[in-house]
C-alpha atoms as a PDB file:
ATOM      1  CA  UNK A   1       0.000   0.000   0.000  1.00  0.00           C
ATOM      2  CA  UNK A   2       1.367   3.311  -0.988  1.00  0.00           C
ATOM      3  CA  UNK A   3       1.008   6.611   1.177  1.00  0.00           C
ATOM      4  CA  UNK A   4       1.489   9.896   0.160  1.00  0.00           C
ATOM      5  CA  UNK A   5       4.356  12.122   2.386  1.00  0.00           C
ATOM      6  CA  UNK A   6       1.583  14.578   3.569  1.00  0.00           C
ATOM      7  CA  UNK A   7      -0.426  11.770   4.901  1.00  0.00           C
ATOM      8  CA  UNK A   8       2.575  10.456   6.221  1.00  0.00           C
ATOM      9  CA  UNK A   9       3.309  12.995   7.600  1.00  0.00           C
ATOM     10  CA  UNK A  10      -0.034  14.346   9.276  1.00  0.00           C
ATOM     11  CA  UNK A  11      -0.619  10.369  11.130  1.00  0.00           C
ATOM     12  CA  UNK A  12       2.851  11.063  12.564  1.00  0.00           C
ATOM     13  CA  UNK A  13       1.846  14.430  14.022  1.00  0.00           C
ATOM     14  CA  UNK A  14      -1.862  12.768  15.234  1.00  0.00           C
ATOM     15  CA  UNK A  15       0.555   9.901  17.247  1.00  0.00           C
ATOM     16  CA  UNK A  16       2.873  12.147  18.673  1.00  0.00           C
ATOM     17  CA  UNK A  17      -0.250  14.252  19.901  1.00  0.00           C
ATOM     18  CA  UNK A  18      -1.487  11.041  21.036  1.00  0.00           C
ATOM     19  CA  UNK A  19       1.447   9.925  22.830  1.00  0.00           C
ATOM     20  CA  UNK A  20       2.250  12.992  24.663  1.00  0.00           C
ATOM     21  CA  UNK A  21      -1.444  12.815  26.086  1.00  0.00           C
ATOM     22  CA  UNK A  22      -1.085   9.259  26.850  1.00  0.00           C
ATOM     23  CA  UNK A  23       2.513   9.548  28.572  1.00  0.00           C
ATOM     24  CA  UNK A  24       0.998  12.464  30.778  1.00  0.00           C
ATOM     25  CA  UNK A  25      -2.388  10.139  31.291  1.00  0.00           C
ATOM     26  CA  UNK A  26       0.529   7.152  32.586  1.00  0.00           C
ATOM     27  CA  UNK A  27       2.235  10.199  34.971  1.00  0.00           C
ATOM     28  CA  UNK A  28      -1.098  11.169  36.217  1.00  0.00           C
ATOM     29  CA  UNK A  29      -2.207   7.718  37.387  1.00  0.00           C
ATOM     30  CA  UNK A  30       1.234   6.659  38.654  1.00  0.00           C
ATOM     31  CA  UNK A  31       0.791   9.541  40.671  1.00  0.00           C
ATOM     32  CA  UNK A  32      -1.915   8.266  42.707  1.00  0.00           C
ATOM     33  CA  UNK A  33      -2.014   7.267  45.956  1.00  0.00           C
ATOM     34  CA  UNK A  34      -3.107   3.594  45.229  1.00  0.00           C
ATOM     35  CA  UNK A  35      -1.971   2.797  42.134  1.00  0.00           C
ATOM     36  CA  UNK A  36      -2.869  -0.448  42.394  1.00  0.00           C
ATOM     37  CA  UNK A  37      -6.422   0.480  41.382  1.00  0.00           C
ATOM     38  CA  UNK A  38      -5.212   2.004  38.129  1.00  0.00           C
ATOM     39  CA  UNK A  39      -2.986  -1.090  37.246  1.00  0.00           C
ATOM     40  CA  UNK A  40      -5.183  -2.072  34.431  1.00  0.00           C
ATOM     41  CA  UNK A  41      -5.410   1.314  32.614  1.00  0.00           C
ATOM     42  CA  UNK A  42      -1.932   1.979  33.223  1.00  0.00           C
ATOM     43  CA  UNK A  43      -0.940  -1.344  31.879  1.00  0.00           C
ATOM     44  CA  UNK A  44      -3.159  -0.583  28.595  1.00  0.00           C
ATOM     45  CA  UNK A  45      -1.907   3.222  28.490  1.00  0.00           C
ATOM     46  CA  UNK A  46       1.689   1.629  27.858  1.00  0.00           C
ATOM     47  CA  UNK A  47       0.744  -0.784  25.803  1.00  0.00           C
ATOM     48  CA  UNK A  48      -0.606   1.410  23.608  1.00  0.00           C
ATOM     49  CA  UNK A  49       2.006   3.920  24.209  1.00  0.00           C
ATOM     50  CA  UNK A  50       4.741   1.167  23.081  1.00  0.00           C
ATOM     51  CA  UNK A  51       2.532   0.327  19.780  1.00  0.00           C
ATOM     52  CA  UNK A  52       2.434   4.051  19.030  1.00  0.00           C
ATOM     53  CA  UNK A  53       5.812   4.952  19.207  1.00  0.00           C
ATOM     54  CA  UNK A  54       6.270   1.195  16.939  1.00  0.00           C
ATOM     55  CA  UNK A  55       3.729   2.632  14.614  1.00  0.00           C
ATOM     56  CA  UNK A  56       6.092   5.844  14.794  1.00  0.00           C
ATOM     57  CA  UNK A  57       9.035   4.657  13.485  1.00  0.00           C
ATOM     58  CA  UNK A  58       7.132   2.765  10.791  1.00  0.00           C
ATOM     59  CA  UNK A  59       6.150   6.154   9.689  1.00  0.00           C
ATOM     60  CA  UNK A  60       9.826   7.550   9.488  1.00  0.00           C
ATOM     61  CA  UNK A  61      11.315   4.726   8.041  1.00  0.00           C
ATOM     62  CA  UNK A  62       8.865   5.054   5.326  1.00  0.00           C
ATOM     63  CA  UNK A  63       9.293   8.749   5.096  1.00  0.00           C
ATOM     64  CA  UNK A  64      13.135   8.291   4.690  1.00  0.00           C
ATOM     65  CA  UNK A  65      12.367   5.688   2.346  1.00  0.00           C
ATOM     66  CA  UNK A  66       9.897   7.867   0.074  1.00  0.00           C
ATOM     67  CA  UNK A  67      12.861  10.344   0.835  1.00  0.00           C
ATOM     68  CA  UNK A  68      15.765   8.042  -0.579  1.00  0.00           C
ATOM     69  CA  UNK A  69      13.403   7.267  -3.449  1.00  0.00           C
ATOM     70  CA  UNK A  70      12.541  10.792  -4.405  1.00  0.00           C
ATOM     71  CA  UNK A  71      16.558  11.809  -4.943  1.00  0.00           C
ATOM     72  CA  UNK A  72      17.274   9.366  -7.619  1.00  0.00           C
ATOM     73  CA  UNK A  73      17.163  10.484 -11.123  1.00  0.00           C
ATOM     74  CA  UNK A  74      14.575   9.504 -13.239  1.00  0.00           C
END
Protein backbone atom coordinates (compact mmCIF):
# COMPACT_ATOMS: atom_id res chain seq x y z
CA UNK A 1 0.00 0.00 0.00
CA UNK A 2 1.37 3.31 -0.99
CA UNK A 3 1.01 6.61 1.18
CA UNK A 4 1.49 9.90 0.16
CA UNK A 5 4.36 12.12 2.39
CA UNK A 6 1.58 14.58 3.57
CA UNK A 7 -0.43 11.77 4.90
CA UNK A 8 2.57 10.46 6.22
CA UNK A 9 3.31 13.00 7.60
CA UNK A 10 -0.03 14.35 9.28
CA UNK A 11 -0.62 10.37 11.13
CA UNK A 12 2.85 11.06 12.56
CA UNK A 13 1.85 14.43 14.02
CA UNK A 14 -1.86 12.77 15.23
CA UNK A 15 0.55 9.90 17.25
CA UNK A 16 2.87 12.15 18.67
CA UNK A 17 -0.25 14.25 19.90
CA UNK A 18 -1.49 11.04 21.04
CA UNK A 19 1.45 9.92 22.83
CA UNK A 20 2.25 12.99 24.66
CA UNK A 21 -1.44 12.81 26.09
CA UNK A 22 -1.08 9.26 26.85
CA UNK A 23 2.51 9.55 28.57
CA UNK A 24 1.00 12.46 30.78
CA UNK A 25 -2.39 10.14 31.29
CA UNK A 26 0.53 7.15 32.59
CA UNK A 27 2.24 10.20 34.97
CA UNK A 28 -1.10 11.17 36.22
CA UNK A 29 -2.21 7.72 37.39
CA UNK A 30 1.23 6.66 38.65
CA UNK A 31 0.79 9.54 40.67
CA UNK A 32 -1.91 8.27 42.71
CA UNK A 33 -2.01 7.27 45.96
CA UNK A 34 -3.11 3.59 45.23
CA UNK A 35 -1.97 2.80 42.13
CA UNK A 36 -2.87 -0.45 42.39
CA UNK A 37 -6.42 0.48 41.38
CA UNK A 38 -5.21 2.00 38.13
CA UNK A 39 -2.99 -1.09 37.25
CA UNK A 40 -5.18 -2.07 34.43
CA UNK A 41 -5.41 1.31 32.61
CA UNK A 42 -1.93 1.98 33.22
CA UNK A 43 -0.94 -1.34 31.88
CA UNK A 44 -3.16 -0.58 28.60
CA UNK A 45 -1.91 3.22 28.49
CA UNK A 46 1.69 1.63 27.86
CA UNK A 47 0.74 -0.78 25.80
CA UNK A 48 -0.61 1.41 23.61
CA UNK A 49 2.01 3.92 24.21
CA UNK A 50 4.74 1.17 23.08
CA UNK A 51 2.53 0.33 19.78
CA UNK A 52 2.43 4.05 19.03
CA UNK A 53 5.81 4.95 19.21
CA UNK A 54 6.27 1.19 16.94
CA UNK A 55 3.73 2.63 14.61
CA UNK A 56 6.09 5.84 14.79
CA UNK A 57 9.03 4.66 13.49
CA UNK A 58 7.13 2.77 10.79
CA UNK A 59 6.15 6.15 9.69
CA UNK A 60 9.83 7.55 9.49
CA UNK A 61 11.31 4.73 8.04
CA UNK A 62 8.86 5.05 5.33
CA UNK A 63 9.29 8.75 5.10
CA UNK A 64 13.14 8.29 4.69
CA UNK A 65 12.37 5.69 2.35
CA UNK A 66 9.90 7.87 0.07
CA UNK A 67 12.86 10.34 0.84
CA UNK A 68 15.76 8.04 -0.58
CA UNK A 69 13.40 7.27 -3.45
CA UNK A 70 12.54 10.79 -4.40
CA UNK A 71 16.56 11.81 -4.94
CA UNK A 72 17.27 9.37 -7.62
CA UNK A 73 17.16 10.48 -11.12
CA UNK A 74 14.57 9.50 -13.24
Amino acid sequence: MEFQKDDLTEAKRQIDSTLHKLRETVKTLEAKENTGRYKPQITLAKRRIRAFEIANCLIEKELGHQKTHSDLPG
